[in-house]
Structures are given as C-alpha cells and as structure tokens.
PDB file of N, CA and C in Angstrom:
ATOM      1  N   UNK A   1      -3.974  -0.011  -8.455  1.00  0.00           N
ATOM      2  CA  UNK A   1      -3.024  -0.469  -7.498  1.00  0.00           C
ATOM      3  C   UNK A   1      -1.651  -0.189  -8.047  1.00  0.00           C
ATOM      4  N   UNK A   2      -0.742   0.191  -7.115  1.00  0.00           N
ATOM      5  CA  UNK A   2       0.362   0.442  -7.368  1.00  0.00           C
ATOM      6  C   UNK A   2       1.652  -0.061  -6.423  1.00  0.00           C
ATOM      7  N   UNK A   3       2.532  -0.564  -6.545  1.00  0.00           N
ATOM      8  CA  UNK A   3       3.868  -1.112  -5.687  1.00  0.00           C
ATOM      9  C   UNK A   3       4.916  -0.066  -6.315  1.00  0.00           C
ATOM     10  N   UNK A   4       5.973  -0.195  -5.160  1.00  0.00           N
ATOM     11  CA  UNK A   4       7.205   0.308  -5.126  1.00  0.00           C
ATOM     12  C   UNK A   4       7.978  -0.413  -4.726  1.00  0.00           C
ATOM     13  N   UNK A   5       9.066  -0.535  -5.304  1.00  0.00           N
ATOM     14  CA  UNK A   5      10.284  -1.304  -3.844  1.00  0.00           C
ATOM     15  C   UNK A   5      11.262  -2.558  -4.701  1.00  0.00           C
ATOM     16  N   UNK A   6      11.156  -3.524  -4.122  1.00  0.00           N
ATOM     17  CA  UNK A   6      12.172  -4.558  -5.290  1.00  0.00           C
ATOM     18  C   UNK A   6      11.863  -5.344  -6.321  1.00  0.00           C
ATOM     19  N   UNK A   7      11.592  -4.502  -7.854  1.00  0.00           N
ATOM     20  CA  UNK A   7      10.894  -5.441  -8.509  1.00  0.00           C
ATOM     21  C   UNK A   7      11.064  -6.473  -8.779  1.00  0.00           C
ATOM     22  N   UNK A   8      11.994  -6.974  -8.811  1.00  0.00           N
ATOM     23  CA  UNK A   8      12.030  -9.004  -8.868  1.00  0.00           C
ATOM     24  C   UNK A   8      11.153  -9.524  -7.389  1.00  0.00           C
ATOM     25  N   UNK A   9      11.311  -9.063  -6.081  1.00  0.00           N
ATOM     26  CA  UNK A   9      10.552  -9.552  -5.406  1.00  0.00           C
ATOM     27  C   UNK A   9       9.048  -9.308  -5.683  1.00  0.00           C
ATOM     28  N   UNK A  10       8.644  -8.421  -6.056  1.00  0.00           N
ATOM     29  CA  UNK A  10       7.228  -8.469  -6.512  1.00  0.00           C
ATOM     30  C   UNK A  10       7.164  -8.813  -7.140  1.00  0.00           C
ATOM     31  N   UNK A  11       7.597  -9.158  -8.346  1.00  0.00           N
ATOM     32  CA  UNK A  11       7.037  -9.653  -9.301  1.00  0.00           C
ATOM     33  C   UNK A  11       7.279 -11.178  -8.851  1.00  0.00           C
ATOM     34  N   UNK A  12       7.924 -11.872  -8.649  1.00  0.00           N
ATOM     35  CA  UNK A  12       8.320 -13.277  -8.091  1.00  0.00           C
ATOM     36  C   UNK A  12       6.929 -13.413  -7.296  1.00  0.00           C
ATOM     37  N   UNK A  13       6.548 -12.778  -6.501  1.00  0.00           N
ATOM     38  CA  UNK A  13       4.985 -12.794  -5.461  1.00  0.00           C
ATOM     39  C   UNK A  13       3.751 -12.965  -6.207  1.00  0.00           C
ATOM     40  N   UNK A  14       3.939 -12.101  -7.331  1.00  0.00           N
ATOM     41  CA  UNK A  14       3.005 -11.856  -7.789  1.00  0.00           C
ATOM     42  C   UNK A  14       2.069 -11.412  -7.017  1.00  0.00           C
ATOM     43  N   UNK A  15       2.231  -9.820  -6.648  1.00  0.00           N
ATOM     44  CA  UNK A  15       1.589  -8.997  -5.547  1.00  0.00           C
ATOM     45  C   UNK A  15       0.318  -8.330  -5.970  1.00  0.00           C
ATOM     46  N   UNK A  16       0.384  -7.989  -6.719  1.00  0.00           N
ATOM     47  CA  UNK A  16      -1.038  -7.265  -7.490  1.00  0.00           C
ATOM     48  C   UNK A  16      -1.782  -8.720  -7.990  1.00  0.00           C
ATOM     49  N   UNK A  17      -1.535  -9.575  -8.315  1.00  0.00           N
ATOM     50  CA  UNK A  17      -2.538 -10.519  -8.315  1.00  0.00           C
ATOM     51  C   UNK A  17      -3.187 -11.228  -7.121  1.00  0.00           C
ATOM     52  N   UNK A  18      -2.377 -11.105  -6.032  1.00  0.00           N
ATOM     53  CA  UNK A  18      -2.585 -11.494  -4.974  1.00  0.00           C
ATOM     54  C   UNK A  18      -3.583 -10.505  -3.888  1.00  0.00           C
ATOM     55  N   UNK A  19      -3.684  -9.358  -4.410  1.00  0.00           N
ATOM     56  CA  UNK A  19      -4.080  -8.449  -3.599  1.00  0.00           C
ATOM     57  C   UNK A  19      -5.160  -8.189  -4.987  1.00  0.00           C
ATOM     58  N   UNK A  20      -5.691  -8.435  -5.481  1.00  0.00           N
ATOM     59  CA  UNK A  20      -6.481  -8.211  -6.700  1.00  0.00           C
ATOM     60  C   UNK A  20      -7.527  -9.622  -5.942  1.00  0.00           C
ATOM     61  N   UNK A  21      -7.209 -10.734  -5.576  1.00  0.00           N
ATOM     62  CA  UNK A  21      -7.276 -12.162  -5.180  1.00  0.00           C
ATOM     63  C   UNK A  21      -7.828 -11.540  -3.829  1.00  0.00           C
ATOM     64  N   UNK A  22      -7.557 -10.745  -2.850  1.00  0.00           N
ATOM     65  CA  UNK A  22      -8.301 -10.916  -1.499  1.00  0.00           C
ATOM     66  C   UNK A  22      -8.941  -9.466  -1.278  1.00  0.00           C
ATOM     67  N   UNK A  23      -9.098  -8.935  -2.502  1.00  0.00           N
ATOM     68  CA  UNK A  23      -9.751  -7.564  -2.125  1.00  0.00           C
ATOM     69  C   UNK A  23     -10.920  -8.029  -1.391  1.00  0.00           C
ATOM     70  N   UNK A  24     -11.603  -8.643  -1.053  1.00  0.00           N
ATOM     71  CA  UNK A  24     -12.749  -8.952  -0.468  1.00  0.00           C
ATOM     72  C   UNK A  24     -12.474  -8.722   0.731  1.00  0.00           C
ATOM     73  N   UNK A  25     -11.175  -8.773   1.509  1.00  0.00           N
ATOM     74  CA  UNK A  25     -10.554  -8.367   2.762  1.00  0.00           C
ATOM     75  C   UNK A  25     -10.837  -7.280   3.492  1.00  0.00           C
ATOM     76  N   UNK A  26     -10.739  -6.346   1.889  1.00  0.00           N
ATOM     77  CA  UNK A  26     -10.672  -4.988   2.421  1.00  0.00           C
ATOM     78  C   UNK A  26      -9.172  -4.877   1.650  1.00  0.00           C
ATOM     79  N   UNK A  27      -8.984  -3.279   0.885  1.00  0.00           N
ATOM     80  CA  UNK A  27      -8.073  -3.085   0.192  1.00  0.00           C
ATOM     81  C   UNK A  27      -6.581  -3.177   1.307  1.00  0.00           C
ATOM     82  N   UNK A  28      -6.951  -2.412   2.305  1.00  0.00           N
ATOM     83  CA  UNK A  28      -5.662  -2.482   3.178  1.00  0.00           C
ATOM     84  C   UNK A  28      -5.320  -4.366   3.738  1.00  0.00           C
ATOM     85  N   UNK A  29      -6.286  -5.204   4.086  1.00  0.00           N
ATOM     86  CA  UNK A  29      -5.798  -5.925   4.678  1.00  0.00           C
ATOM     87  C   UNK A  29      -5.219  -6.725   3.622  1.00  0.00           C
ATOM     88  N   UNK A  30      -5.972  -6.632   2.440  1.00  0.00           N
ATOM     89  CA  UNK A  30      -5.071  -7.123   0.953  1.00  0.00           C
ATOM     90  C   UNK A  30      -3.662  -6.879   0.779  1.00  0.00           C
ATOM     91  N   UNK A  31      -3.623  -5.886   1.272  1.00  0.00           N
ATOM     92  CA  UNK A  31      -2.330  -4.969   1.222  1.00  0.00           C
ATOM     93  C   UNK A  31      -1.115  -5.823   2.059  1.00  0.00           C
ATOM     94  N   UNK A  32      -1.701  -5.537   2.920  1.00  0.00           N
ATOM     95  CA  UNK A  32      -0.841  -6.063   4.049  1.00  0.00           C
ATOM     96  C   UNK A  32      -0.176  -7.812   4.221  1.00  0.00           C
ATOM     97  N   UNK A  33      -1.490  -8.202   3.898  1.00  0.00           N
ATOM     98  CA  UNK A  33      -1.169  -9.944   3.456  1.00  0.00           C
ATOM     99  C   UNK A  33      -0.051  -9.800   2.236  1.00  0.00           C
ATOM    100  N   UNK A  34      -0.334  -9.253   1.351  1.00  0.00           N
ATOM    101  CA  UNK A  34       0.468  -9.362   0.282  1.00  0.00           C
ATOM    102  C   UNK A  34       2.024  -9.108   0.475  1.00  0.00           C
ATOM    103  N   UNK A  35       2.296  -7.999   1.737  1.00  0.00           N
ATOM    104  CA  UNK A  35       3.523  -7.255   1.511  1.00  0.00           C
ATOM    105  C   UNK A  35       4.060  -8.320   2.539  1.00  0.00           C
ATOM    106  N   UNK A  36       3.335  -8.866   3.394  1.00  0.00           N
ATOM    107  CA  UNK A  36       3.729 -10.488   4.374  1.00  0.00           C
ATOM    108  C   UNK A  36       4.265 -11.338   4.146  1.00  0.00           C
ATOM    109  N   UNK A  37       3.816 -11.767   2.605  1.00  0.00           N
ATOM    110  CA  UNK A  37       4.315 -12.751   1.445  1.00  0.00           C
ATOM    111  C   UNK A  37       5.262 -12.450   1.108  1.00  0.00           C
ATOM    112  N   UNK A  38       5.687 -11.286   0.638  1.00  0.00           N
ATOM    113  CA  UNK A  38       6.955 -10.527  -0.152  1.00  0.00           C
ATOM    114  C   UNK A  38       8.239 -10.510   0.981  1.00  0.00           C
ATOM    115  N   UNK A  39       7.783 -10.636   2.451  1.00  0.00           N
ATOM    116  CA  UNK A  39       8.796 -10.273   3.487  1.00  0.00           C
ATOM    117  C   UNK A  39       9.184 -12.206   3.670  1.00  0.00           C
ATOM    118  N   UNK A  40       8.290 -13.066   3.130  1.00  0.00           N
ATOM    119  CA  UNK A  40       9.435 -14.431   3.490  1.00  0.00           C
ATOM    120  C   UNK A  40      10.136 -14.852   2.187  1.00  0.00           C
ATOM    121  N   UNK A  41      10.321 -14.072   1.130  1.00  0.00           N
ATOM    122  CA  UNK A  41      11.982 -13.914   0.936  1.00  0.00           C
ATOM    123  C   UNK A  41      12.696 -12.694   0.566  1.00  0.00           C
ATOM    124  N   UNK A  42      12.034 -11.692   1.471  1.00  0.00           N
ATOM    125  CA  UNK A  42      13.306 -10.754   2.022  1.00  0.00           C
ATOM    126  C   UNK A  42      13.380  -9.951   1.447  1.00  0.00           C
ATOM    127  N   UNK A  43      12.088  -9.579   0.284  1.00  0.00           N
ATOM    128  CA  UNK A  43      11.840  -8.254  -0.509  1.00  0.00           C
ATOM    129  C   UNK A  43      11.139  -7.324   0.669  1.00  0.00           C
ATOM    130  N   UNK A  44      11.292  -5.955   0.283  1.00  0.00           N
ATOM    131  CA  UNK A  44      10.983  -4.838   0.722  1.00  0.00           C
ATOM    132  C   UNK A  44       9.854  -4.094  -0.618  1.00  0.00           C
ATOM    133  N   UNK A  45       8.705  -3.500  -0.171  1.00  0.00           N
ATOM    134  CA  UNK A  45       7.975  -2.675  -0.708  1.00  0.00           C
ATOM    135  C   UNK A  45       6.812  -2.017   0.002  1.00  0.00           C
ATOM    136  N   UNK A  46       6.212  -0.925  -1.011  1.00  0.00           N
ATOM    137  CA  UNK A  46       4.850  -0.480  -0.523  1.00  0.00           C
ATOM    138  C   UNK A  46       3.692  -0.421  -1.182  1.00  0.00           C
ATOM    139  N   UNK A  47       3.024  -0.223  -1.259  1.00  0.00           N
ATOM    140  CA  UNK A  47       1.644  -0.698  -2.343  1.00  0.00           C
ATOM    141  C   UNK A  47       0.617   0.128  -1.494  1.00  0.00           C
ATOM    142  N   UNK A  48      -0.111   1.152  -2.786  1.00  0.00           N
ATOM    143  CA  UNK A  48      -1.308   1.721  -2.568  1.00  0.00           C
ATOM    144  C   UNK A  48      -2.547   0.818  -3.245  1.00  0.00           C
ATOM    145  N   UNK A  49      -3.335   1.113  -2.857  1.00  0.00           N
ATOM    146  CA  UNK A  49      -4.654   0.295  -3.840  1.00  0.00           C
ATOM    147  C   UNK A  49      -6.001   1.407  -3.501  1.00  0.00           C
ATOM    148  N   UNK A  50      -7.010   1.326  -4.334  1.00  0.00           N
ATOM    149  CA  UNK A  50      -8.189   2.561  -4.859  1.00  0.00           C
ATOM    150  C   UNK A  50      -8.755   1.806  -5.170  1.00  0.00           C
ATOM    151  N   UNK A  51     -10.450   0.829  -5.086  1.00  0.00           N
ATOM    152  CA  UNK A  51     -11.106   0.143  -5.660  1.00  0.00           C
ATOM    153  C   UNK A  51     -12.377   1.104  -6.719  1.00  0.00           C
ATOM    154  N   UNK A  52     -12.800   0.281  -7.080  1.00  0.00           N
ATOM    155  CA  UNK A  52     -14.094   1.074  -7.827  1.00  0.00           C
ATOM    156  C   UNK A  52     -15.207   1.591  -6.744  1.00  0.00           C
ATOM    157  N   UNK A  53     -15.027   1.214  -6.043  1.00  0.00           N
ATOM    158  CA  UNK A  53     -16.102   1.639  -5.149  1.00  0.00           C
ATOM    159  C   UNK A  53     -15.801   2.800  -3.956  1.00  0.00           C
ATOM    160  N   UNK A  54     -14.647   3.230  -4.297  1.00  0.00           N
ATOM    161  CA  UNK A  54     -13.589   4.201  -3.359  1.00  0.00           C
ATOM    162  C   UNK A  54     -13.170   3.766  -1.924  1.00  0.00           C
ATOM    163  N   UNK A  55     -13.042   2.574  -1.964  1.00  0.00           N
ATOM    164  CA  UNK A  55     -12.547   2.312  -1.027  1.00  0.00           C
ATOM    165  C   UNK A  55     -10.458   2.047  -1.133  1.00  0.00           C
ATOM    166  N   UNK A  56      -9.683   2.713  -0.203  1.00  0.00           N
ATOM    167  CA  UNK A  56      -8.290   2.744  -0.598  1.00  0.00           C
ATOM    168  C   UNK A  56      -7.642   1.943   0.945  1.00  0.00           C
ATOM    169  N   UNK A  57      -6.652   1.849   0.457  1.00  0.00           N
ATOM    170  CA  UNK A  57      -5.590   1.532   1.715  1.00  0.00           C
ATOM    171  C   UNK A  57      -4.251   0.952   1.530  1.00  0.00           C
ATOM    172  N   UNK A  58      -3.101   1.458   2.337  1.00  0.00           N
ATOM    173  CA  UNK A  58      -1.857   1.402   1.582  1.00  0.00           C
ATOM    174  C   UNK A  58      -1.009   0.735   2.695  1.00  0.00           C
ATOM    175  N   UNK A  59      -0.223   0.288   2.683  1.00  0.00           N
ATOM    176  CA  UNK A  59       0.854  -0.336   3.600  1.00  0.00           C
ATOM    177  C   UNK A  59       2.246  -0.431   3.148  1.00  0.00           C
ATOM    178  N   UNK A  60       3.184  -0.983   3.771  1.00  0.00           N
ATOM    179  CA  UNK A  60       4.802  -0.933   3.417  1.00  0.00           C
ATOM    180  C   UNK A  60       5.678  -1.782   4.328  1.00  0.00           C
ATOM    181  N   UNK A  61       6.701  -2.475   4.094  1.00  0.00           N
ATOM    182  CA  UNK A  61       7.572  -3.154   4.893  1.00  0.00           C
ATOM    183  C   UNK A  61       8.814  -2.502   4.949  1.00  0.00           C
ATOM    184  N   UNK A  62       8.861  -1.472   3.859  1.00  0.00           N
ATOM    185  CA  UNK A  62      10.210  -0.563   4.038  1.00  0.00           C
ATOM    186  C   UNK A  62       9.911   0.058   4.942  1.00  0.00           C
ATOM    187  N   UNK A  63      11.364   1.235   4.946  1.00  0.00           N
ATOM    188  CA  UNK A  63      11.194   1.963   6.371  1.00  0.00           C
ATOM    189  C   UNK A  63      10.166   3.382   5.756  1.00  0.00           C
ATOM    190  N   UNK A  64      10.328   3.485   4.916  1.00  0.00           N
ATOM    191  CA  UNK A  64       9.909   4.515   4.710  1.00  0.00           C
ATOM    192  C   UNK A  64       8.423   4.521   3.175  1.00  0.00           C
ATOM    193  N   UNK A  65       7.703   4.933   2.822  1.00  0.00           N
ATOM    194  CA  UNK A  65       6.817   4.820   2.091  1.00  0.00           C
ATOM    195  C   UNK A  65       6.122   6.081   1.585  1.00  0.00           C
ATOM    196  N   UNK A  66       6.343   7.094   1.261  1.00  0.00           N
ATOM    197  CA  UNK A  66       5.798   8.377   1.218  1.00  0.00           C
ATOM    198  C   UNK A  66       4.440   8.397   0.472  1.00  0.00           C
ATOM    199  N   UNK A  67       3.210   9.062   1.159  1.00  0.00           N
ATOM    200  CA  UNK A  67       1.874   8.591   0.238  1.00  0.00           C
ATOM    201  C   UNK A  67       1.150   9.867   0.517  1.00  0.00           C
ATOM    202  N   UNK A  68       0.610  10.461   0.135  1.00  0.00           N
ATOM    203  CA  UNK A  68      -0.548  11.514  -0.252  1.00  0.00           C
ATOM    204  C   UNK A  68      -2.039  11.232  -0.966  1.00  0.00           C
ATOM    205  N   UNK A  69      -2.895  12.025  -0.259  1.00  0.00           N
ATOM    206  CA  UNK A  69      -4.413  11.269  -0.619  1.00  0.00           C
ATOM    207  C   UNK A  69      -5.241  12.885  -0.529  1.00  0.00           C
ATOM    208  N   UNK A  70      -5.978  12.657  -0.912  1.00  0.00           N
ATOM    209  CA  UNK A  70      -7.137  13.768  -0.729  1.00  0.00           C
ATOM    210  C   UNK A  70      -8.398  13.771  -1.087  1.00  0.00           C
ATOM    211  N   UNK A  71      -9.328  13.520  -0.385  1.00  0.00           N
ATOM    212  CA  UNK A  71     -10.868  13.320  -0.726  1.00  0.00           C
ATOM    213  C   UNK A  71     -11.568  14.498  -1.366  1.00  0.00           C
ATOM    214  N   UNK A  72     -12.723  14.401  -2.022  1.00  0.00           N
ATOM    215  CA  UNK A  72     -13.231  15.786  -2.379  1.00  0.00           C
ATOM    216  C   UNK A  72     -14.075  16.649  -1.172  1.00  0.00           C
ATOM    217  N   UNK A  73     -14.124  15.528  -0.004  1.00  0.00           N
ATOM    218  CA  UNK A  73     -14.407  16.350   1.527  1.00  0.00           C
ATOM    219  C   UNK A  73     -13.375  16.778   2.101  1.00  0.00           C
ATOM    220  N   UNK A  74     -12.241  16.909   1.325  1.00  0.00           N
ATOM    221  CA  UNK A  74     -10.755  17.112   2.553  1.00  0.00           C
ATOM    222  C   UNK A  74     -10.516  18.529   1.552  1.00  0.00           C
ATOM    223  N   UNK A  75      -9.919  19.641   3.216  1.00  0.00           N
ATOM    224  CA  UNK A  75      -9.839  20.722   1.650  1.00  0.00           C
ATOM    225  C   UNK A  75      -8.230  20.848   1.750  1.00  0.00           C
ATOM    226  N   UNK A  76      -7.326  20.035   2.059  1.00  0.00           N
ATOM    227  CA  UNK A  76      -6.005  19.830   1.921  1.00  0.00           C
ATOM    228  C   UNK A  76      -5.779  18.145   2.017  1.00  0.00           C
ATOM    229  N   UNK A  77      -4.703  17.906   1.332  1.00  0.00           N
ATOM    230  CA  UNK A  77      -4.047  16.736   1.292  1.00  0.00           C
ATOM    231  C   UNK A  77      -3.687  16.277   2.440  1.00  0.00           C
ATOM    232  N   UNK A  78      -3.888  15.077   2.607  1.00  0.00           N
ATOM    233  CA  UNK A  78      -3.353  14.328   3.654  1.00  0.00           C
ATOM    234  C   UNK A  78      -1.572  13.634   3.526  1.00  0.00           C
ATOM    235  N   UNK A  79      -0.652  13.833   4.173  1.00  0.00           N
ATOM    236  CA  UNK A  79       0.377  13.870   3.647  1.00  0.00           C
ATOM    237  C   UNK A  79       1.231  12.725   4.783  1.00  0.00           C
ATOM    238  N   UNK A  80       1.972  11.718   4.700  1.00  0.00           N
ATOM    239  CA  UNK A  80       2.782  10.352   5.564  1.00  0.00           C
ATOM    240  C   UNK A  80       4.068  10.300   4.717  1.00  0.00           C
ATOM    241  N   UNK A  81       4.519   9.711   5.773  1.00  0.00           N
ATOM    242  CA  UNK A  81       6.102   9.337   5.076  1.00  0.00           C
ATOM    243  C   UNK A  81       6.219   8.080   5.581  1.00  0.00           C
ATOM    244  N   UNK A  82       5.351   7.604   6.903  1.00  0.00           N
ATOM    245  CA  UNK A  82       5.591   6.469   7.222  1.00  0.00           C
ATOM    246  C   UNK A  82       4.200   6.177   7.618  1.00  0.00           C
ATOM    247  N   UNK A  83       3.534   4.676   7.334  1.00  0.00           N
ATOM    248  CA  UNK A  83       2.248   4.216   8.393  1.00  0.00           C
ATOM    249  C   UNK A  83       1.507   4.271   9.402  1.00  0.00           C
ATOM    250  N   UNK A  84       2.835   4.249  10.705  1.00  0.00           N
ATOM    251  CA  UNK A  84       3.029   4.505  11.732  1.00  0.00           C
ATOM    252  C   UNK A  84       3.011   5.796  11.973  1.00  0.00           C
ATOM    253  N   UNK A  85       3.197   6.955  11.186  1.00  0.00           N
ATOM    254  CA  UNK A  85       3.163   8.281  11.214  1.00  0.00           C
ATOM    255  C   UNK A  85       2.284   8.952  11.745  1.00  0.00           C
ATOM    256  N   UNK A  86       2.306  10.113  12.173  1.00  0.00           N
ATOM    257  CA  UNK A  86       0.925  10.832  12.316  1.00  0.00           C
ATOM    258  C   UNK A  86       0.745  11.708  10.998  1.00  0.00           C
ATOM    259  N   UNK A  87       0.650  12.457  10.386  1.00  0.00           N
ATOM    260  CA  UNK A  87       0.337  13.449   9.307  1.00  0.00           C
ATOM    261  C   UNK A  87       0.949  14.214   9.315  1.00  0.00           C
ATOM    262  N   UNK A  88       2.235  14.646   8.143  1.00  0.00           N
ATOM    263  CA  UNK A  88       3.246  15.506   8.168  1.00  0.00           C
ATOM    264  C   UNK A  88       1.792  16.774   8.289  1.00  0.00           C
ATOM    265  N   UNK A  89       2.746  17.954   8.422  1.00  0.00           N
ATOM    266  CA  UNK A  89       1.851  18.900   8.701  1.00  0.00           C
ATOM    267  C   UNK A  89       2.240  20.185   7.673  1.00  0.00           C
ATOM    268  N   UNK A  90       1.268  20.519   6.760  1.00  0.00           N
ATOM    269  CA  UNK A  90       1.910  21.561   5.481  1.00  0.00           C
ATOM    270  C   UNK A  90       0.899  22.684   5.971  1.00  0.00           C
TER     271      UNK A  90
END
C-alpha cells in the first residue's frame, strides 16, 4: 500500500492502518473509507493498495491522482490520471 498527498494528514489518520484494518472490505472500499476519514479534517490524498492474493484498488480525494497497472493478461498498461477517467490512451 501506498499514499500520496498531505503527510501530516495521513499520518494524523493513520491511513494505512486503517485500510490494513478493513481490507476485508475489499482493497478499494478500504481505500475509499480511509481517504473519507482523511477528508473530515481537510487533508487531500491518494492511495493504491495490492493484497497477497492480487487483489488491488486505488482511490483519491485530490483532483488529480495519476496511477498505472498492468496484469500479466494485459499486453499494455493501463494508464488514469483521474478515477473518474476513462483510460488515457498510449
């Protein structure tokens, strides 16, 4: 797992423990709860997560979040700049 964005607000959240805490959710909805927490006091970030079992999922409250992925069934990278995005196109 990985964050970006305001480290005193994450770390104040304690976001990776928290999302370490509801992986049972599902990595994204972990995700998402976590970055929920971080938005009631007014931090901004994004956070990828990869479990052992390959399951991933990433979210963001900034505007922007740039993320790249690629399976060993994908024969190009999957490429976002935003969530909401559709797939930059290379």
């Amino acid at each position: 797992m990985a964050f970006s964005g305001d480290g005193e607000h994450i770390a104040r959240k304690t976001l990776a423990a928290r999302v370490m805490h509801a992986l049972a959710d599902g990595p994204e909805q972990a995700l998402k709860a976590s970055i929920k927490e971080l938005e009631t006091i007014g931090g901004e970030a994004g956070g990828i997560v990869l479990t052992a079992a390959g399951l991933s999922g990433w979210a963001h409250n900034s505007r922007e979040f740039a993320v790249a992925f690629m399976t060993s069934d994908d024969k190009h990278a999957h490429v976002f700049l935003r969530k909401e995005d559709k797939e930059i196109e290379h």
